[in-house]
Protein backbone atom coordinates (compact mmCIF):
# COMPACT_ATOMS: atom_id res chain seq x y z
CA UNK A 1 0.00 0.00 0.00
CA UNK A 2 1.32 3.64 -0.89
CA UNK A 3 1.91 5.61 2.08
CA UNK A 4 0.75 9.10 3.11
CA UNK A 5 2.11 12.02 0.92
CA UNK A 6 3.30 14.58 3.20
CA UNK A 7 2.99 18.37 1.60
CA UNK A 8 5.65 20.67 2.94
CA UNK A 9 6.40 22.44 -0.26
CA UNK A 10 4.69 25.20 -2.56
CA UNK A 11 4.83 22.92 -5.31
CA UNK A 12 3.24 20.53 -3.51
CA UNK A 13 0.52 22.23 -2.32
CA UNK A 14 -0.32 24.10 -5.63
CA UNK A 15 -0.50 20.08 -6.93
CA UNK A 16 -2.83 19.20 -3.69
CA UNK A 17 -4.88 22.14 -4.71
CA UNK A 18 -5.24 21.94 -8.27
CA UNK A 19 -6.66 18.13 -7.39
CA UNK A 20 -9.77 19.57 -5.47
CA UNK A 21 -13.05 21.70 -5.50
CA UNK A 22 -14.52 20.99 -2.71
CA UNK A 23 -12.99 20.91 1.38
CA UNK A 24 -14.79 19.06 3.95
CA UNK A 25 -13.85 20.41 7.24
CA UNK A 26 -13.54 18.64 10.56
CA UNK A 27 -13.26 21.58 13.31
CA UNK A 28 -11.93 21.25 16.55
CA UNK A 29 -8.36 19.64 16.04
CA UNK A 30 -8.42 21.02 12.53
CA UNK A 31 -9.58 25.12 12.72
CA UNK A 32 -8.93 25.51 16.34
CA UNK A 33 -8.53 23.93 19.85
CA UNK A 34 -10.69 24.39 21.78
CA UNK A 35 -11.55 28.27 21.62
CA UNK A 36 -8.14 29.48 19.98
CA UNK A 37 -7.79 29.63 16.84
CA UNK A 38 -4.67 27.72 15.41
CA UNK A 39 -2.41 29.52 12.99
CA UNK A 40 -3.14 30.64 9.71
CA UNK A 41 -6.27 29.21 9.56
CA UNK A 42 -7.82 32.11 8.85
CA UNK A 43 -5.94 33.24 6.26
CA UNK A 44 -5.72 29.49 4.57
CA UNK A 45 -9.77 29.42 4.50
CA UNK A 46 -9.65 32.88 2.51
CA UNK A 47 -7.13 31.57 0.29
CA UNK A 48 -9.30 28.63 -0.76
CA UNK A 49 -12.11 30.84 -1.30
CA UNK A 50 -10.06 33.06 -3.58
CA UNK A 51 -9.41 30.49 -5.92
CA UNK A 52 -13.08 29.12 -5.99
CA UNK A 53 -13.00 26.19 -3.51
CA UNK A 54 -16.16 25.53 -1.96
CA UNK A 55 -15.74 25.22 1.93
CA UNK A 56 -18.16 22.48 4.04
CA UNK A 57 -17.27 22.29 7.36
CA UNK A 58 -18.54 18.42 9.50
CA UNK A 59 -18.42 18.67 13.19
CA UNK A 60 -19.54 15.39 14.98
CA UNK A 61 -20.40 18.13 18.14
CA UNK A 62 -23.97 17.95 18.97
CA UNK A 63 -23.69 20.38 21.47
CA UNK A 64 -24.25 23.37 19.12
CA UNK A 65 -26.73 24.09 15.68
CA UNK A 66 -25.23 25.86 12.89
CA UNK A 67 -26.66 29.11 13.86
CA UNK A 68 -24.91 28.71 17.30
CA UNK A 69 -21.72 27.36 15.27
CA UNK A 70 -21.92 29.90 12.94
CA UNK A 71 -21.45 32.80 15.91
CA UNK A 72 -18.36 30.69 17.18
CA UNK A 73 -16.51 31.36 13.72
CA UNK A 74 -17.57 34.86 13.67
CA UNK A 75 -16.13 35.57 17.28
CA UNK A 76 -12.76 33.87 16.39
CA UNK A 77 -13.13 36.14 13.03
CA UNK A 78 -13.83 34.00 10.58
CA UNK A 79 -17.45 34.64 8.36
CA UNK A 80 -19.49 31.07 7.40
CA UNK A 81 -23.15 31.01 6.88
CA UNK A 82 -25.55 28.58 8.71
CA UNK A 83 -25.39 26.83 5.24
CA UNK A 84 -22.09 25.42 4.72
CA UNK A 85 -21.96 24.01 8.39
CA UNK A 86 -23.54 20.23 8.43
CA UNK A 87 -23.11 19.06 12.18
CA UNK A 88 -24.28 16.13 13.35
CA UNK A 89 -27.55 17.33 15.25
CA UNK A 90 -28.26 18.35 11.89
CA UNK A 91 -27.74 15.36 10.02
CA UNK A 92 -29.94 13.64 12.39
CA UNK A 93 -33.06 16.07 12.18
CA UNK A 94 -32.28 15.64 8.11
CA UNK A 95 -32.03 11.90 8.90
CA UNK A 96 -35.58 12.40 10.75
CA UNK A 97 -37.36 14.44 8.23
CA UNK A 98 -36.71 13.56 5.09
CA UNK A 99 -35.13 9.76 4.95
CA UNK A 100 -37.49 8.02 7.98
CA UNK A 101 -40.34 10.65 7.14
CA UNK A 102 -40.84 10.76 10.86
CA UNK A 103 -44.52 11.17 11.67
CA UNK A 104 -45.92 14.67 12.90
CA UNK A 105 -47.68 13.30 15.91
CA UNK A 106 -44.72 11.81 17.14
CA UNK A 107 -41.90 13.33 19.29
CA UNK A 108 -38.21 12.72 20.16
CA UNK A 109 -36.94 11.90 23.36
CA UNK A 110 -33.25 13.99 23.58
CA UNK A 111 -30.79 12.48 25.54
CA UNK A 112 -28.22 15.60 24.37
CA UNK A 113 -27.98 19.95 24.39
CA UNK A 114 -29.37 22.67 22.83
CA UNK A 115 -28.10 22.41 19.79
CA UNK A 116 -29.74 19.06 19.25
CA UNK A 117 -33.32 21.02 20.01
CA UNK A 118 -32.51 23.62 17.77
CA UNK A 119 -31.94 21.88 14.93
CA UNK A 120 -35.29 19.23 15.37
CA UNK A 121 -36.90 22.60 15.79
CA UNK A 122 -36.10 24.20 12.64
CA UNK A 123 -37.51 20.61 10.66
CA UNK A 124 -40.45 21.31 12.67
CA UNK A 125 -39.97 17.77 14.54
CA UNK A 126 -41.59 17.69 18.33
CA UNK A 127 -39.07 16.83 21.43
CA UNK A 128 -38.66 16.44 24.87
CA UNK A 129 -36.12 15.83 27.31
CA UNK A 130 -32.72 17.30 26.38
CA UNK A 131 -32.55 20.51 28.35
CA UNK A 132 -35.49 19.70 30.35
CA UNK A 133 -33.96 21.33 34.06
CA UNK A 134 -36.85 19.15 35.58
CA UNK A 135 -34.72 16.21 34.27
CA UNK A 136 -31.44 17.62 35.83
CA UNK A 137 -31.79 15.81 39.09
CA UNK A 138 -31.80 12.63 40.61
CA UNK A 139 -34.32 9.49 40.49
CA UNK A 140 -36.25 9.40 43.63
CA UNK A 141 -38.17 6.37 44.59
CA UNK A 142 -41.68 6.97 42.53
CA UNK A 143 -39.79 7.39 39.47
CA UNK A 144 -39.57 3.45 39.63
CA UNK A 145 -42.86 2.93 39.02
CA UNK A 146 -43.96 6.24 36.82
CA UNK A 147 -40.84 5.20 34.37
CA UNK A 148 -43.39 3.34 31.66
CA UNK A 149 -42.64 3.80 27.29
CA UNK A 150 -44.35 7.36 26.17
CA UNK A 151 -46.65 6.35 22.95
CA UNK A 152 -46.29 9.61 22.00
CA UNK A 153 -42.52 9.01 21.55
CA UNK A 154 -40.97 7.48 18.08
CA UNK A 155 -37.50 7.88 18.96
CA UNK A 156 -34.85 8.14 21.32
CA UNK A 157 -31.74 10.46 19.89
CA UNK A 158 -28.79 10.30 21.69
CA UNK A 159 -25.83 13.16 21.46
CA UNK A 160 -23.22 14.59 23.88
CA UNK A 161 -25.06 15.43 26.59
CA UNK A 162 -22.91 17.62 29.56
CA UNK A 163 -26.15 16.41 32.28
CA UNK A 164 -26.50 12.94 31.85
CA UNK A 165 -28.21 10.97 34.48
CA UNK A 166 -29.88 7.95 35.64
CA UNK A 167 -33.14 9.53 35.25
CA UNK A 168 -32.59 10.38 31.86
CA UNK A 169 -30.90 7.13 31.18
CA UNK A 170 -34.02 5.19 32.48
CA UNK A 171 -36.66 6.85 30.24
CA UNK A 172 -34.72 6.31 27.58
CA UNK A 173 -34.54 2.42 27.68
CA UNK A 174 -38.17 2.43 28.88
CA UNK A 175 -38.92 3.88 25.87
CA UNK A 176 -36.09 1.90 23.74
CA UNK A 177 -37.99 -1.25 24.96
CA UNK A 178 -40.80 -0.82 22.57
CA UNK A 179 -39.48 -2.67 19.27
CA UNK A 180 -41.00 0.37 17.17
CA UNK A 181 -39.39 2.95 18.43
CA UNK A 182 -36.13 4.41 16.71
CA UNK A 183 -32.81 4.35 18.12
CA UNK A 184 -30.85 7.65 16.64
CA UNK A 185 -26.84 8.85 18.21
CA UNK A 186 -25.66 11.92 16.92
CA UNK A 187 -22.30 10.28 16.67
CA UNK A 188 -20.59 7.05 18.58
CA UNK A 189 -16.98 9.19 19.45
CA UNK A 190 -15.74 7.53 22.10
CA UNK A 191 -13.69 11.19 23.06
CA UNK A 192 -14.19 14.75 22.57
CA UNK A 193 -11.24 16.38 22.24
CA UNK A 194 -11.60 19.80 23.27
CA UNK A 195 -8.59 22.48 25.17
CA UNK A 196 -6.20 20.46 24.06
CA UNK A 197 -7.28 17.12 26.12
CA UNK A 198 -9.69 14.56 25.52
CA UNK A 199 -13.24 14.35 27.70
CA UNK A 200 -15.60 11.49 26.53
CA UNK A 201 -17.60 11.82 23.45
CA UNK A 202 -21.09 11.27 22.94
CA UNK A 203 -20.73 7.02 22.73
CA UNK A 204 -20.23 7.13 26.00
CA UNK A 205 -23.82 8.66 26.85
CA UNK A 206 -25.44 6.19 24.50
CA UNK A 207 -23.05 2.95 25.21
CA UNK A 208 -25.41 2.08 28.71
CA UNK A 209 -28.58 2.41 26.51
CA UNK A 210 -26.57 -0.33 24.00
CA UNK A 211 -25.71 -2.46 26.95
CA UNK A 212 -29.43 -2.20 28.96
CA UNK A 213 -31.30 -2.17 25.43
CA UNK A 214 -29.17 -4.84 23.28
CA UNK A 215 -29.91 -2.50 20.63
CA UNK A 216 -27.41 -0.50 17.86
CA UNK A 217 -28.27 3.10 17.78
CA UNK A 218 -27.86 4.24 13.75
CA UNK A 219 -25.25 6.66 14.16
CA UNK A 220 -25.72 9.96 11.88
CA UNK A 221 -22.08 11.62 12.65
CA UNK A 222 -18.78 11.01 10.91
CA UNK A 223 -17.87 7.84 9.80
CA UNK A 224 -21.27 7.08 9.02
CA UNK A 225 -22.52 6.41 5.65
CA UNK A 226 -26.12 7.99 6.91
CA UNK A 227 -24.25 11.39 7.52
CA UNK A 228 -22.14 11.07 4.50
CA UNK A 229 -25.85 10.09 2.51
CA UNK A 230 -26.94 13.43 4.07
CA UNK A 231 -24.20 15.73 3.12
CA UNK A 232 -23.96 14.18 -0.69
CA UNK A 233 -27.31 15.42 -1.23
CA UNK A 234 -27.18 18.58 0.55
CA UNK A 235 -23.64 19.70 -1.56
CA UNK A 236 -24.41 17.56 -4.34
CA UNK A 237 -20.39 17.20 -4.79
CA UNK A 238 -18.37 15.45 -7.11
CA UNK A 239 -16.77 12.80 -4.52
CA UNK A 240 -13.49 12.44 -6.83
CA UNK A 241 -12.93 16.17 -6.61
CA UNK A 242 -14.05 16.67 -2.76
CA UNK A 243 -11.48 16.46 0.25
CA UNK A 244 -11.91 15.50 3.61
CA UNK A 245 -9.61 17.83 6.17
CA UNK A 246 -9.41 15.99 9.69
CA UNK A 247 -6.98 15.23 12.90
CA UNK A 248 -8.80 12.09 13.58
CA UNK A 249 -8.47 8.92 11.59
CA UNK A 250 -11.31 6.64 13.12
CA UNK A 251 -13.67 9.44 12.19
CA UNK A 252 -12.83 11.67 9.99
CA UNK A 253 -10.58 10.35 7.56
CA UNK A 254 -12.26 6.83 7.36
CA UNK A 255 -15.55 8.70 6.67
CA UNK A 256 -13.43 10.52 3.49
CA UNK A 257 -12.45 7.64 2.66
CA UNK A 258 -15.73 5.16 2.65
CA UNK A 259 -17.68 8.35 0.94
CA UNK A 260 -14.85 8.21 -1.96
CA UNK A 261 -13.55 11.20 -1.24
CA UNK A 262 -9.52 12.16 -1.17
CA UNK A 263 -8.32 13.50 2.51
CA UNK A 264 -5.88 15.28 4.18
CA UNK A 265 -4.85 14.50 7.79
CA UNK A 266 -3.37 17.43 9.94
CA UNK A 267 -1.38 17.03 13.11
CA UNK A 268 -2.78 19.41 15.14
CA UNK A 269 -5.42 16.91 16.79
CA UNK A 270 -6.26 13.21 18.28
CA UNK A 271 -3.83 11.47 16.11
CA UNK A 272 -0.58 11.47 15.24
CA UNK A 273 2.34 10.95 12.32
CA UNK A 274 3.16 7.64 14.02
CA UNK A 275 -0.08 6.49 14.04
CA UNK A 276 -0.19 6.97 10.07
CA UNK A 277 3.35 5.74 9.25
CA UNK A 278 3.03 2.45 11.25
CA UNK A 279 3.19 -0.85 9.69
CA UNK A 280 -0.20 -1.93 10.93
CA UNK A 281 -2.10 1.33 10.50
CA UNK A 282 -5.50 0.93 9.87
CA UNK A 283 -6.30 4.29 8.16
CA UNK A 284 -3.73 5.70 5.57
CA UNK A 285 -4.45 9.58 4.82
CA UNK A 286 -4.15 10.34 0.82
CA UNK A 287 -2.15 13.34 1.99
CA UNK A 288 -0.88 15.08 5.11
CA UNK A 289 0.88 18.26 6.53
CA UNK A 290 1.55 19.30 10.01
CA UNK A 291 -1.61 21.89 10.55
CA UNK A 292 -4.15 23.32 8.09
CA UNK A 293 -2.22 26.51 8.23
CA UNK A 294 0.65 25.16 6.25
CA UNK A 295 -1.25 26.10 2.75
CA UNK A 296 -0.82 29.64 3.31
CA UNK A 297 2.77 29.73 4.74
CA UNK A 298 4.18 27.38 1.88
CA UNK A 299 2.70 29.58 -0.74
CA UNK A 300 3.58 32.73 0.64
């Protein structure tokens, strides 16, 4: 197998450029850590726009909608519009409304944040539970017996959520118990790498429902061919000329890769060089360069 080609000239950048019309961006790892910005991002994104690339950026994060993702660019200066952000909160309320043609009558039960609510909102699709502060406590002794599947409910979605509990946990396989009812994550991450460390990632919050449940949640976040289903017919890109910009190869890279699509791997995230120059690696980047920023330094 060929390895990685690392790009650490101008030449070889104007050769990774001229290969590509379309950049799929992973965010955290990739544009910044946590809230800094990493270098020359900026000014690499404006670059690509200059010459007619199309930018797309794919966040796995649940935690925010594209209107609250696209205020997080603007404060670290950077200008997106709601539209070329497809997060994975997102791809599940597309996944809702227009693939499983979820019925009107029924709601979701939210085991995630706000930006999970906003984005079933704006496909008009009924919830509950999520930020619910009457859920944010913990199960006291009636609960036992008032814990019974909601017909009302269609689906349990399960994302990142920062105030998981056993209360929440417990209407959720309640309701999981009824064959009928679908079983949605947001993504499976097992981290979320965020200020530089890693915290866990969204799997984690639906892994005891998999356990309790014996059921497999269809995942709509990167590596998943759902998400990637989702995207394609959003962008309606040419996979051959579309790149997939990530730090992480069990997610990122591998979903670049099963969607067709050529990728770049920077180091400036989860994994590292080693990882993709070692005999047994499992994922093998098409290209890679140290951080995103490199573009604009090697050309100028």
């Amino acid at each position: 197998m060929t390895g990685p080609a690392k790009i650490t000239s101008k030449t070889g950048v104007e050769e990774f450029l001229s290969k590509y019309d379309d950049f799929l961006f992973d965010c955290d790892g990739v544009l910044w850590q946590g809230d800094v910005l990493l270098p020359h991002v900026k000014e690499t994104l404006n670059l690509l726009r200059e010459r007619g690339k199309r930018l797309i950026f794919v966040t796995n994060n649940s935690t925010k909608s594209r209107k609250a993702y696209t205020k997080k660019f603007s404060k670290l200066g950077i200008e997106v519009t709601p539209e070329e952000i497809f997060g994975s909160a997102y791809s599940a309320a597309v996944y809702l409304k227009k693939v499983v043609k979820f019925p009107a009558d029924k709601k979701v039960l939210v085991l995630g944040e706000s930006g999970i609510e906003e984005e079933l909102a704006s496909e008009g699709i009924q919830f509950v539970g999520g930020t619910d502060p009457a859920l944010r406590r913990d199960i006291k002794p009636e609960d036992y017996d008032e814990i019974v599947p909601d017909p009302s409910i269609g689906c349990v979605l399960s994302g990142l959520d920062l105030h998981i509990n056993y209360l929440k946990l417990s209407m959720a396989l309640a309701n999981l118990q009824v064959p009928e009812t679908l079983f949605l994550a947001t993504n499976i991450d097992s981290t979320y790498p965020t200020h530089g460390k890693l915290f866990p990632g969204a799997g984690t919050i639906c892994a005891p429902l998999v356990l309790a449940s014996k059921r497999q949640p269809i995942s709509l976040g990167k590596p998943s061919k759902a998400m990637m289903d989702c995207v394609k017919a959003k962008f309606e890109f040419v996979p051959a000329r579309t790149c997939m910009v990530g730090d992480r190869l069990d997610t990122d890279i591998r979903f670049g890769q099963d969607g067709g699509l050529g990728t770049l791997f920077v180091l400036t995230g989860v994994n590292t060089e080693s990882d993709i120059l070692a005999e047994n690696a499992e994922t093998v980047p098409k290209h890679y360069m140290t951080k995103l920023g490199d573009i604009f330094e090697l050309l100028n």
